[in-house]
Protein backbone atom coordinates (compact mmCIF):
# COMPACT_ATOMS: atom_id res chain seq x y z
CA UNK A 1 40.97 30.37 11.35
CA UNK A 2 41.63 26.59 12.40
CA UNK A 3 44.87 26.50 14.52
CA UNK A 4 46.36 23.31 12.11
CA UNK A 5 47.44 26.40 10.45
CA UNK A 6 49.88 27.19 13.61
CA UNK A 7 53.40 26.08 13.19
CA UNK A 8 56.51 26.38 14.92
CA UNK A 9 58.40 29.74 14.21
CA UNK A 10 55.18 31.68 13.30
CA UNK A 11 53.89 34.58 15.32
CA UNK A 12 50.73 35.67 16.86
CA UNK A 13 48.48 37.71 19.20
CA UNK A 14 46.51 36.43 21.98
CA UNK A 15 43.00 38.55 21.53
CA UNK A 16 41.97 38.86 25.24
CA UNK A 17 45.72 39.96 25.99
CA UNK A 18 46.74 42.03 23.91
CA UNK A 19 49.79 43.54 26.38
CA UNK A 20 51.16 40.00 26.37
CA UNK A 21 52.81 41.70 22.47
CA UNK A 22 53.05 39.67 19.89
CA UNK A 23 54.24 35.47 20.89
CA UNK A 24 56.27 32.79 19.44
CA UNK A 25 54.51 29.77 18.34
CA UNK A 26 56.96 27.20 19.89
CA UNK A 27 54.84 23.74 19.34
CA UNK A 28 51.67 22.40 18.62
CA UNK A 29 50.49 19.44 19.54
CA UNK A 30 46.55 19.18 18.46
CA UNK A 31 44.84 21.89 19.89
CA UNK A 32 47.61 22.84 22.38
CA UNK A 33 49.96 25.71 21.02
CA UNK A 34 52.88 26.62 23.71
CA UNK A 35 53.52 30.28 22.81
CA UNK A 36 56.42 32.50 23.88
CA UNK A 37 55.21 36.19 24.62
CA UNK A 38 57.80 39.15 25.57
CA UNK A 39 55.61 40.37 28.43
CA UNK A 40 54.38 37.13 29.51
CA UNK A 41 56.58 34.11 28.96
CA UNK A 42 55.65 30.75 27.63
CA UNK A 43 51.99 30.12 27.90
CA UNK A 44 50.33 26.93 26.58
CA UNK A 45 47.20 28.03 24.51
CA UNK A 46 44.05 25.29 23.75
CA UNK A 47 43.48 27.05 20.30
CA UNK A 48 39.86 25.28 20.46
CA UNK A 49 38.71 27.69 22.94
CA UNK A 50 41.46 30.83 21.82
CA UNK A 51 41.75 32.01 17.93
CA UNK A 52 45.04 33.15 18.25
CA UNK A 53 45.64 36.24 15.93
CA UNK A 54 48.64 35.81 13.67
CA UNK A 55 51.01 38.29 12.30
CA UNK A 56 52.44 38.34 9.31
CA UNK A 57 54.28 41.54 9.22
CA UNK A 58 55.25 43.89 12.31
């Protein structure tokens, strides 16, 4: 999945964290997605090296 796909609002998984639950997207800006997680807080992602999973449905 390319992360252009990643917008603001939509949620997702990190795949190596999985106890992080399931994160915010709050921006993108390129490759850099700053996501919101329950368990974590906000946590800026470079989606080139992370496929973030997202959810559509939980």
């Amino acid at each position: 999945m390319s992360h252009s796909i990643l917008e603001p609002g939509m949620f997702v998984r990190h795949p190596q964290h999985p106890g992080w639950g399931i994160g915010q997207v709050q921006s993108r800006i390129g490759s850099l997605v700053t996501v919101n997680f329950p368990d974590e807080g906000k946590i800026v992602i470079n989606a080139d090296v992370v496929t973030l999973e997202v959810v559509y449905s939980f």
